[in-house]
Structure formats: structure tokens, C-alpha cells
Protein backbone atom coordinates (compact mmCIF):
# COMPACT_ATOMS: atom_id res chain seq x y z
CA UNK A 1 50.92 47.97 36.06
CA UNK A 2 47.42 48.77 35.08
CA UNK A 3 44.68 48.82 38.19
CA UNK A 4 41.48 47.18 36.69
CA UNK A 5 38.25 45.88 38.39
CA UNK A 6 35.65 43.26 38.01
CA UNK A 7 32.45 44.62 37.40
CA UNK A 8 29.26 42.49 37.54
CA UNK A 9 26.89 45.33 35.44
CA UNK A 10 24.44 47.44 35.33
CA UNK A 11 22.94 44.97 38.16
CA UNK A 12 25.96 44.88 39.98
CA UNK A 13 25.47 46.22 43.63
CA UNK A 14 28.99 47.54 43.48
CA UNK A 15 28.54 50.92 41.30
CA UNK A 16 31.17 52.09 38.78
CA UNK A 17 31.10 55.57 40.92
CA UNK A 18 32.46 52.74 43.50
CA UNK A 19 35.46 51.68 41.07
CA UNK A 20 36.19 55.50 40.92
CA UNK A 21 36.52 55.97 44.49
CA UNK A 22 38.51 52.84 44.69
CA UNK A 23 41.35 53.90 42.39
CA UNK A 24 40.67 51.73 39.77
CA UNK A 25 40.59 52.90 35.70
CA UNK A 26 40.05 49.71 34.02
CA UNK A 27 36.95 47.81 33.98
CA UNK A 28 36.58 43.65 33.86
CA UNK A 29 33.43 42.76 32.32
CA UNK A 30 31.43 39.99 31.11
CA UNK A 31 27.65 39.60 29.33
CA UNK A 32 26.50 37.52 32.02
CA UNK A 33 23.13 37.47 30.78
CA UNK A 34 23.85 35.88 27.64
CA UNK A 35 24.05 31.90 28.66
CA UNK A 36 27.48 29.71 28.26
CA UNK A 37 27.58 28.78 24.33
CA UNK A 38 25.44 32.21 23.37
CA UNK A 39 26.59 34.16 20.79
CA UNK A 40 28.16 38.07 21.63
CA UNK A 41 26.79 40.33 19.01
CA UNK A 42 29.12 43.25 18.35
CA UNK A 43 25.76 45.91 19.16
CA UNK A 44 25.46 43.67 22.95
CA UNK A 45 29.11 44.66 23.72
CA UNK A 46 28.60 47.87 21.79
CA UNK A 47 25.63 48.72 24.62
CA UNK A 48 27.75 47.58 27.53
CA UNK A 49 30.70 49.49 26.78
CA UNK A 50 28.88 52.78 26.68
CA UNK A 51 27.76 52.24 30.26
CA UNK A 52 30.92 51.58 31.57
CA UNK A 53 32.83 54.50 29.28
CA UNK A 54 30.43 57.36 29.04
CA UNK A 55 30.01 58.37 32.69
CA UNK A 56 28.51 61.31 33.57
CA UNK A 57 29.93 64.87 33.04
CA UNK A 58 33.02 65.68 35.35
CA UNK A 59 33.68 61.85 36.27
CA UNK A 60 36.79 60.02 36.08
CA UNK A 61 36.95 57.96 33.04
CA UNK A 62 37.26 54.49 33.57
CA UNK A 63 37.70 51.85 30.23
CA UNK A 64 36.59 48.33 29.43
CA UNK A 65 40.02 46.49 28.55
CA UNK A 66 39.46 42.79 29.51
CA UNK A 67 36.53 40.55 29.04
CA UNK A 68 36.33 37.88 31.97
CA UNK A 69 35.35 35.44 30.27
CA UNK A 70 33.70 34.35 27.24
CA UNK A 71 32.40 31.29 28.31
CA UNK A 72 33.84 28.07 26.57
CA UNK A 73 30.77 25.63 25.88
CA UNK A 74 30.52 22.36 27.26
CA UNK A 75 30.39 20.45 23.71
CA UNK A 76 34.23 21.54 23.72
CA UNK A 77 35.70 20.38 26.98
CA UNK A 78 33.95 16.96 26.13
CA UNK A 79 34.48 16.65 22.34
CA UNK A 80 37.48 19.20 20.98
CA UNK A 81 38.20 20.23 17.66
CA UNK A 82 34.34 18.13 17.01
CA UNK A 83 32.65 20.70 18.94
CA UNK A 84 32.90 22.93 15.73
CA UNK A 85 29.61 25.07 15.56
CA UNK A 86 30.67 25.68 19.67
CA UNK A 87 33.95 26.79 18.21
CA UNK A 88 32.36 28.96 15.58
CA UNK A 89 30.06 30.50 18.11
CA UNK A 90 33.20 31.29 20.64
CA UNK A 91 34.87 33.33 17.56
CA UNK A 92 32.61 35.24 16.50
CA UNK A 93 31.98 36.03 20.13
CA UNK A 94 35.86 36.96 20.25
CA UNK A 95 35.33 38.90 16.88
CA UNK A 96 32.21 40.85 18.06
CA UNK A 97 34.72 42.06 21.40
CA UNK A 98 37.50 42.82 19.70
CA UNK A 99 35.42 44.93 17.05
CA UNK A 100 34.51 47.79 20.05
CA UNK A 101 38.54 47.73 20.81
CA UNK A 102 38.81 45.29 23.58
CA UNK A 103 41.14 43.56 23.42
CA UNK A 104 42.17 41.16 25.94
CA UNK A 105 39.96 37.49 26.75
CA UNK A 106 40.28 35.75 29.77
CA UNK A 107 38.66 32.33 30.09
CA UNK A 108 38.59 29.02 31.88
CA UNK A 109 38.94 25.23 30.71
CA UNK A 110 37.33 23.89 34.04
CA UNK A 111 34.97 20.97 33.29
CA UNK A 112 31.35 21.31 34.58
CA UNK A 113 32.25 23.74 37.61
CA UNK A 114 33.67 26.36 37.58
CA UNK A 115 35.82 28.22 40.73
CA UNK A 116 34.19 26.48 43.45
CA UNK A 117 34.36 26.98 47.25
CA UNK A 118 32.41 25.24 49.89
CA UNK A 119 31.61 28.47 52.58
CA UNK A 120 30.62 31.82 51.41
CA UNK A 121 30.46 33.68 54.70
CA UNK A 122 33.20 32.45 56.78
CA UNK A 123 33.65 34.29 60.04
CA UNK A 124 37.02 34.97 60.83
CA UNK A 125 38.22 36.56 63.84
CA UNK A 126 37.88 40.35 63.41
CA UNK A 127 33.97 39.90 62.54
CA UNK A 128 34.88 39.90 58.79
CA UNK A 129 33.81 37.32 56.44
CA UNK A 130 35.61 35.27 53.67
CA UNK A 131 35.36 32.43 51.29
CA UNK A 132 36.44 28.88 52.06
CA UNK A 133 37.33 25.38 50.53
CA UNK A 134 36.97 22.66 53.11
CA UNK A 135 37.62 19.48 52.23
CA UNK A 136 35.91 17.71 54.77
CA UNK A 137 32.89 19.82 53.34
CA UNK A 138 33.44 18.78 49.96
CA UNK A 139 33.88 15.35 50.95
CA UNK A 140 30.68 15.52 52.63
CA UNK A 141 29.19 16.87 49.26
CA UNK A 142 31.28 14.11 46.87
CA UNK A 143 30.71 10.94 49.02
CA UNK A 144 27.18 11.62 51.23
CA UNK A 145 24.99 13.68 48.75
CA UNK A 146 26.17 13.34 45.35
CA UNK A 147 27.08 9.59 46.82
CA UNK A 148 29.98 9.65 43.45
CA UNK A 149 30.87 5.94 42.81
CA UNK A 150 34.59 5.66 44.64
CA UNK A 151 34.59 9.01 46.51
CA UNK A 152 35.37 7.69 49.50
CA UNK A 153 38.61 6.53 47.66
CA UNK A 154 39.37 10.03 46.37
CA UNK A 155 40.03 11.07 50.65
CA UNK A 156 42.23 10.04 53.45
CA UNK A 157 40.78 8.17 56.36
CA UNK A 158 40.68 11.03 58.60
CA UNK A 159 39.17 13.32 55.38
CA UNK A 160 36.14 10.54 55.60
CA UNK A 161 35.72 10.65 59.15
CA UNK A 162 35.40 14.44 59.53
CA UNK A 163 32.99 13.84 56.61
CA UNK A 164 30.79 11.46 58.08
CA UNK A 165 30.45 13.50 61.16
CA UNK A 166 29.41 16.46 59.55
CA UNK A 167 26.91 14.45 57.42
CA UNK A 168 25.31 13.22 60.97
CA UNK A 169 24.96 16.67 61.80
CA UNK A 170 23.75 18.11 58.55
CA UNK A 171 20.42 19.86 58.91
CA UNK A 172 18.17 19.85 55.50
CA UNK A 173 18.66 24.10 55.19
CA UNK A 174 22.81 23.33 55.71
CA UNK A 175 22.94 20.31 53.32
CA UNK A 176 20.93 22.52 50.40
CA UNK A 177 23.29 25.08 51.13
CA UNK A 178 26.21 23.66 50.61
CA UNK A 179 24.92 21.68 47.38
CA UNK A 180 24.21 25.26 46.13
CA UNK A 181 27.77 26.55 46.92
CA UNK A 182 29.40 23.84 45.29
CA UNK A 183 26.65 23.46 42.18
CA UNK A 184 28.85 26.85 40.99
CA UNK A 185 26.03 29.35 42.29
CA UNK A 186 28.94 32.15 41.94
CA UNK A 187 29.28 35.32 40.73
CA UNK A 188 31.17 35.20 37.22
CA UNK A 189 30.54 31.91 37.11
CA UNK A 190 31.01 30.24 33.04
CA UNK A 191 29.02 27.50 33.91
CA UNK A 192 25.35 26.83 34.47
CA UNK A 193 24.03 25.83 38.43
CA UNK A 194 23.41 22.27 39.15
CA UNK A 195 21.86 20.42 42.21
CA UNK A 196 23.12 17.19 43.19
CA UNK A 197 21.00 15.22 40.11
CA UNK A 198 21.93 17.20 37.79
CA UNK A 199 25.25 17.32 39.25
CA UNK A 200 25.63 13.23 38.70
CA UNK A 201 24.55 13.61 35.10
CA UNK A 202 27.23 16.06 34.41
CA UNK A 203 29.72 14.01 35.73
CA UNK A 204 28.55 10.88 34.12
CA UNK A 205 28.70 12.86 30.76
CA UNK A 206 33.01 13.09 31.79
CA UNK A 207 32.95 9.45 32.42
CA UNK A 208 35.64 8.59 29.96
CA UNK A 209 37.36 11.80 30.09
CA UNK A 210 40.72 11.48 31.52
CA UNK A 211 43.24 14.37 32.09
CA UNK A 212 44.75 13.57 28.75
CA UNK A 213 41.94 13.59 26.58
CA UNK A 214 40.76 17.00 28.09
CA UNK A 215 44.05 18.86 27.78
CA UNK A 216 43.60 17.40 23.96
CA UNK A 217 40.57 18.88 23.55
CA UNK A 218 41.50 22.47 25.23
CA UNK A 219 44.74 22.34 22.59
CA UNK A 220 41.93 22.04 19.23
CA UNK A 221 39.90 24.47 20.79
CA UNK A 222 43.02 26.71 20.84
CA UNK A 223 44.61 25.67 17.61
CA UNK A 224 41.27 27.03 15.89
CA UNK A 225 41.17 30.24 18.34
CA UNK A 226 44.93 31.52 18.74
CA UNK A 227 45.22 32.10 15.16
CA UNK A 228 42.51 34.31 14.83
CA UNK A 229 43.11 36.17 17.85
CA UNK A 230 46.36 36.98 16.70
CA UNK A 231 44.68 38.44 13.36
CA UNK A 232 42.29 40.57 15.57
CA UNK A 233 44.97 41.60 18.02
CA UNK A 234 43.73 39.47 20.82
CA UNK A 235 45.52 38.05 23.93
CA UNK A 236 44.08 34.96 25.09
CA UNK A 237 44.55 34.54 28.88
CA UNK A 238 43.52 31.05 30.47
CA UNK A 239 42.52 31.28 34.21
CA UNK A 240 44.20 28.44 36.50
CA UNK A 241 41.90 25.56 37.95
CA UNK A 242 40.21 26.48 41.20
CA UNK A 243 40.64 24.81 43.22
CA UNK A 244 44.11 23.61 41.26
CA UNK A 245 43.77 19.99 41.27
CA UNK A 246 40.71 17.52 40.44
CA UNK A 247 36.99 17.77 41.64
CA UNK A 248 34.66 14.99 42.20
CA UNK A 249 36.55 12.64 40.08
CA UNK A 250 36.89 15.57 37.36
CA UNK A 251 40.74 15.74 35.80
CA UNK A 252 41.72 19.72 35.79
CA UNK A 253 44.15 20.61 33.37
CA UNK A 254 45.02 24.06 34.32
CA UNK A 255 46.76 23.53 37.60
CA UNK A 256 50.35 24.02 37.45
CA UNK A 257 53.37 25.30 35.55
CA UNK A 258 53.96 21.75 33.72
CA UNK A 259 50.05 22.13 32.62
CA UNK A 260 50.57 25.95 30.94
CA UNK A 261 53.97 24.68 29.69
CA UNK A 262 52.69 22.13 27.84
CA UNK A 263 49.60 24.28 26.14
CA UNK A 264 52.74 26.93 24.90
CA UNK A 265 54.89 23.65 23.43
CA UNK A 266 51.15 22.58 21.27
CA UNK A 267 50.40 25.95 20.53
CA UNK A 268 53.43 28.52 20.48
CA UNK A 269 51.08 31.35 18.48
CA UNK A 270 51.57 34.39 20.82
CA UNK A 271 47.85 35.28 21.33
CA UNK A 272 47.95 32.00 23.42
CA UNK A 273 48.53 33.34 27.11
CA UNK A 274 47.99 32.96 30.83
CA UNK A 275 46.26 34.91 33.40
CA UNK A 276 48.22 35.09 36.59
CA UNK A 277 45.60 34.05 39.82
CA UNK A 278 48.00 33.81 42.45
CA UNK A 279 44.87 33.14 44.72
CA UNK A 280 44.08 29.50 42.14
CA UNK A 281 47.55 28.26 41.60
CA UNK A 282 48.58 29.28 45.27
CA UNK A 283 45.87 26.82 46.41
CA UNK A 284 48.40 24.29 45.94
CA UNK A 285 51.58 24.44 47.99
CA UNK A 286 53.49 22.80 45.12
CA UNK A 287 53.20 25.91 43.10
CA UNK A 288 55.94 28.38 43.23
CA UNK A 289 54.87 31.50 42.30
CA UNK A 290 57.71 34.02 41.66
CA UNK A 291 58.96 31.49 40.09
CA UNK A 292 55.84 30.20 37.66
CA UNK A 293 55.70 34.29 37.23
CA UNK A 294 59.40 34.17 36.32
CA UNK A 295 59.02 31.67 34.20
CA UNK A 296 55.88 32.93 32.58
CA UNK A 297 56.26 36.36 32.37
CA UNK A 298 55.90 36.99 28.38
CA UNK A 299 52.61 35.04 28.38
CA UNK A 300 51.19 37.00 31.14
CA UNK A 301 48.59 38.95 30.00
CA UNK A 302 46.71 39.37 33.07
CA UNK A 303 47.10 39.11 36.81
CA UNK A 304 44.55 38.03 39.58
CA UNK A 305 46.35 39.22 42.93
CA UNK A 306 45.01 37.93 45.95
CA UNK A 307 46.21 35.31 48.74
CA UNK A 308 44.79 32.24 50.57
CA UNK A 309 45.65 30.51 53.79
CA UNK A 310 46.32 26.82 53.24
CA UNK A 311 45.64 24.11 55.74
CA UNK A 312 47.28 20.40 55.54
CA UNK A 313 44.15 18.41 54.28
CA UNK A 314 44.13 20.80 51.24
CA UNK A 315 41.40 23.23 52.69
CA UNK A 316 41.80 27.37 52.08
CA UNK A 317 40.35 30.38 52.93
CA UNK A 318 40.76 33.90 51.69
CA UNK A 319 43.51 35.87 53.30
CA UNK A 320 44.22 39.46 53.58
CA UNK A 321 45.86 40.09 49.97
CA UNK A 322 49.36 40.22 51.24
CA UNK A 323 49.53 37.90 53.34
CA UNK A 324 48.76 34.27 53.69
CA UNK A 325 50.61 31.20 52.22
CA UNK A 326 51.55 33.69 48.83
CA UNK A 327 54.86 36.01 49.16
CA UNK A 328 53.23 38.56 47.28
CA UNK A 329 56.00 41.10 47.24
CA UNK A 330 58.10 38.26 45.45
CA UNK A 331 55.06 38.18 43.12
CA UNK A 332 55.11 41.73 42.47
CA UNK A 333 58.88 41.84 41.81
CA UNK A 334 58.54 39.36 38.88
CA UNK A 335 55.50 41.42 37.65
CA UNK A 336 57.16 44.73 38.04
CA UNK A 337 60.31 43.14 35.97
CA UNK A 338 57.99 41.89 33.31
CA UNK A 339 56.06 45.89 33.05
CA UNK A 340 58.93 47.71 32.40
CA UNK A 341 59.72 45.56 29.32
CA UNK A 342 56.82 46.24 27.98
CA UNK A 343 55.15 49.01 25.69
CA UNK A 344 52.70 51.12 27.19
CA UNK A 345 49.61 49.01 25.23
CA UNK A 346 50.40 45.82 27.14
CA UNK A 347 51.67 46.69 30.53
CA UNK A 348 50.30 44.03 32.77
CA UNK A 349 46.44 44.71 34.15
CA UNK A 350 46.02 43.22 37.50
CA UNK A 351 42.60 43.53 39.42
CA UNK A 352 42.53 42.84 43.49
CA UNK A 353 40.47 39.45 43.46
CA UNK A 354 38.15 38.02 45.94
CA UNK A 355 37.81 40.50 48.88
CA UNK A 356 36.69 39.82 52.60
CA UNK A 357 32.85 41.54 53.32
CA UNK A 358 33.50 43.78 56.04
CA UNK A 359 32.66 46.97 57.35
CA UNK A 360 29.07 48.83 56.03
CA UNK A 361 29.03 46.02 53.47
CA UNK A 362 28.33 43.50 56.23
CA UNK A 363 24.89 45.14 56.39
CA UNK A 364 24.66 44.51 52.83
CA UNK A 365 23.73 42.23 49.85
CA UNK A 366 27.09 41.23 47.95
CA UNK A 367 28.73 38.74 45.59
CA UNK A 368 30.63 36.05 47.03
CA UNK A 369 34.04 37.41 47.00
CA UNK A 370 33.20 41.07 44.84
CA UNK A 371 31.63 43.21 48.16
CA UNK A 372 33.40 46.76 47.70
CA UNK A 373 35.32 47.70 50.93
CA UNK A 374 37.42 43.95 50.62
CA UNK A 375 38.27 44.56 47.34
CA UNK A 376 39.48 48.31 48.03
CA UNK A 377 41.29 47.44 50.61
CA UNK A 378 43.35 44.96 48.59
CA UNK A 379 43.67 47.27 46.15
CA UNK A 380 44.96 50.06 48.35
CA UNK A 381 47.80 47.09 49.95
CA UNK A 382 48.62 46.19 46.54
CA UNK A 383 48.79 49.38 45.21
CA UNK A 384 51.23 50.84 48.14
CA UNK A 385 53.27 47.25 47.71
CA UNK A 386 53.77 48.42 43.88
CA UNK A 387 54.60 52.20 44.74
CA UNK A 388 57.44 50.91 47.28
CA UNK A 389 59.18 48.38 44.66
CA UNK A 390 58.81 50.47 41.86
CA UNK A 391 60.65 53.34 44.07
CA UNK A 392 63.22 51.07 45.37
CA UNK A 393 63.80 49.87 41.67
């Protein structure tokens, strides 16, 4: 399996002398300036790739395989196959990638947020920090601030009451904070930053949007898309829902094996594939994933490897990468199964995802879920995980 990394750019506090160090050869890259629904221009990517590729003298190379992500435009989560000069724009985005050799897309169908977690420095016991979902927090968010007509329906009783308390003790600095965290104020993010108004008019704008309608609408976008990826030599990988299930009254329609079964059945082309988060789908206890990797594995085109640590209500945090609520060595297995069937152009890329801040980067200024010792650490578990099954195979 090919070790990759996410790398932010040129403004990115992690360096690619960092990625080096780390072990990493592949680099995951986005133009973040360029706003959702922008066009790529082949001579943007062009400028990008030299930076990562043409290192100094002496340096390990390292190579931009995978763009994550292209972001999908708003006009085509709401209106399909309609949302045609969106469409247009998205292609020729696609075309202007695969024209400096890259040749692998990851993306996200998430409707007006994008991965979303309520805590960004969570201590945990060592002194380290990770990110959190807390339902109770969100709640907080959904039926206090954004006050969502029927949120308080969307909870348990004992979801609401932990909400309400935490509203009564919500300090102005807190509250802003947490509408920041959830208004998608994340690194990678595909979607623009909202506060809680402009949160309520995005939602209102889903109003009539049912699960349904939206998985309609991601199927046209990928009728028009697959086929010309396939021409180009593309592999389309959609990222899971994260959190896997819906937000604020939003229907998610990447969330579980049924949901990436049922975009294969509408569109079979081959360029239409999945990229493995084991940190998004294992979210949700109802996910198996060896076996969603088993049952996957020719449409896996890419692979986030991380774990959380569910709690009943539905609340996570980031765990250590092998450990938590995912059996990552099961993971692995199906991966590892999947890699040696394939040709040496599309062995699986997998990048350690989300990392704890810890160590000399607790002194510094990092990413929500990208600081650099976290992610090396995962990526020196993983990597020693691999080594073992691929000797005992």
C-alpha cells in the first residue's frame, strides 16, 4: 500500500521536509484558495505541483497522486443534473488535474457542512489533545442557538437535558466557539463558514430536500462525471458522511454500505469509487468495516485510516489509530488482500488521518486534526501493522 499525506500548502505549518521525515512519498493536496464552485486551471495545478515535486537538491522525492477534494458546488446537492454550468465547472476542474498526471479525485456529497466536530482541543488523559463530536454539544448548537424548528425532536430526553444545562452555563466566548466549530471552520473543509444566521438560511435552502431527492441528485452529478473520468483515466473516490448519519435536520447520503451500494447499482462505470475513512463510517457502530472493506474492495481507491472511540448517545473522539471502537488489523487484512491484486499503478494509497496534537506541537499553531507528531505517529503504528501482516502473509 502506498503511504500518502495531506498537505495543506505552501501555507501549511506542517512542511513537506516534515512529510519526508515522516515516511511518507505521496502528497494529498487541494487548491484551497480557489472557493467551492471555482474553476482549476491546468497552469494553478501546474504551479502547485512543482512545489510539492521539485524539492531541493539531495531530497527525497515525494509526488502529488490524489486531489482531496475538488469541491462539489452547492447548486448540485440542491438541484442535480440542473446544476449544469456547476457541473461544467467541476469537469473541467477534473480535466485541468488530470492534465499534470494526477490522477485520483476524492470528494464529498455532504450538504452545507462538511466533516464537522464539536471540540477541537479535547484534553485527554496523557496531556494530548484530540477532536470530538458531542452530542449534547451539538444539541446545544441545533436546539438553543440555531433554535432549528423540531430539534428538540431530533434528541432523546436525556440528549435535551444535558443540552439545556450546558446552554445555562454557556459563556458568550464558549457559545461563539462552538458556533465556529460546527459552522465547518476546518481545515480541508469543501464548504464555505457560516454563523448561526447564515447557518438557518442554508438549511432553509434544504427545506424540501429529503434523503431521496439528494442521493438523486449526487447520481446526475455522477452520471455526467464518471464517464469522463473514465476517458481521462480518473478514479472518483466519494468520502463517507461525517459524522455518518444526519445533521441538523440535513439527510446524509454517504453513510453506510447500503448508501455506496446503491450509487454502484445507478452508476456501474468503474471511475465511480469509494474512499475508505474508517474514522467516518466507524462513527457509527452499525458499520462493519472488514466487512464494508470486503465487500468494497474493487471500488476502493483510497483509504483514510484512523480510529474513534464511540460513546452510547452517538458522541466520538479521536483515538490512537489502532485502537478504539475500529479493529484496524481486520481493516488492514482486507486492504492488504485487495493490494496484492492489483497492478503496481493502483495499489491502494492510504494517508494516517486526523492525528492527536501532542508533544512540541502542543506549543504550536496547528490544523484541527493535521498537527505533525499525531499524524507520524499513526503513520509509524500503521505502517509497522502493515509490515507484520504482509510478513505473516
Amino acid at each position: 500500500m502506498r503511504q500518502a499525506w495531506r498537505w495543506y500548502g505552501p501555507h501549511d505549518n506542517v512542511s513537506l521536509d516534515d512529510v519526508r521525515q515522516a515516511g511518507a512519498t505521496e502528497i494529498v493536496s487541494a487548491l484551497h484558495a480557489i472557493p467551492p464552485g471555482g474553476e482549476w486551471t491546468r497552469e494553478a495545478v501546474a504551479a502547485r505541483k512543482r512545489i510539492i515535486e521539485e524539492g531541493p537538491a539531495g531530497r527525497t522525492p515525494l509526488k502529488w497522486t490524489i486531489v482531496e477534494s475538488i469541491p462539489v458546488a452547492d447548486e448540485v446537492k440542491r438541484f442535480g443534473k440542473q446544476a449544469k454550468a456547476a457541473i461544467d465547472v467541476w469537469t473541467a476542474s477534473m480535466e485541468a488535474v488530470a492534465a499534470n498526471g494526477i490522477k485520483t479525485i476524492c470528494y464529498n456529497f455532504m450538504p452545507v457542512l462538511d466533516w464537522t466536530r464539536t471540540d477541537l482541543d479535547w484534553p485527554l488523559p496523557n496531556g494530548a489533545k484530540a477532536l470530538r463530536f458531542d452530542e449534547a454539544r451539538l444539541a446545544t448548537y441545533d436546539i438553543h442557538i440555531l433554535k432549528r424548528p423540531g430539534a428538540d425532536q431530533d434528541y432523546p430526553p436525556e440528549v435535551r437535558e444535558r443540552a439545556r444545562k450546558i446552554f445555562e452555563g454557556l459563556g458568550q466566548t464558549e457559545a461563539d466557539r462552538l458556533v465556529a466549530n460546527i459552522g465547518a471552520g476546518l481545515p480541508g473543509t469543501t464548504s464555505e463558514p457560516v454563523d448561526a444566521a447564515g447557518m438557518r438560511e442554508k438549511l432553509a435552502q434544504y427545506g424540501k430536500i429529503d434523503a431521496a431527492q439528494l442521493r438523486r441528485n449526487l447520481i446526475e452529478f455522477l452520471e455526467r462525471i464518471a464517464p469522463a473520468a473514465e476517458s481521462l483515466g480518473v478514479r472518483l473516490t466519494l468520502h463517507p458522511d461525517d459524522p455518518p448519519r444526519p445533521l441538523l435536520g440535513l439527510p446524509r447520503v454517504a453513510s453506510k454500505a447500503e448508501d455506496y451500494q446503491a450509487l454502484f447499482d445507478a452508476v456501474p462505470n468503474p471511475a465511480n469509487g469509494m474512499c475508505f475513512c474508517t474514522g467516518s463510517l466507524g462513527a457509527s457502530a452499525a458499520n462493519d468495516l472488514p466487512a464494508i472493506a470486503r465487500r468494497f474492495a474493487a471500488r476502493i481507491y483510497f483509504a483514510h485510516l484512523r480510529a474513534v472511540k464511540r460513546e452510547p448517545d452517538g458522541s466520538f473522539y479521536e483515538a490512537d489509530h489502532l485502537d478504539g471502537d475500529c479493529d484496524m488489523i481486520a481493516v488492514l487484512r482486507e486492504l492488504l488482500a485487495e493490494d496484492r491484486r492489483r497492478d503496481s499503478e493502483w495499489k491502494i494509497p492510504f494517508r494516517p488521518d486526523h492525528g492527536h496534537v501532542m508533544l512540541d506541537d502542543l506549543r504550536k499553531k496547528t490544523n484541527p486534526g493535521y498537527s505533525a507528531i499525531g499524524r507520524l505517529k499513526g503513520l509509524a503504528e500503521l505502517r509497522g501493522a502493515i509490515r507484520a501482516l504482509e510478513s505473516a502473509a
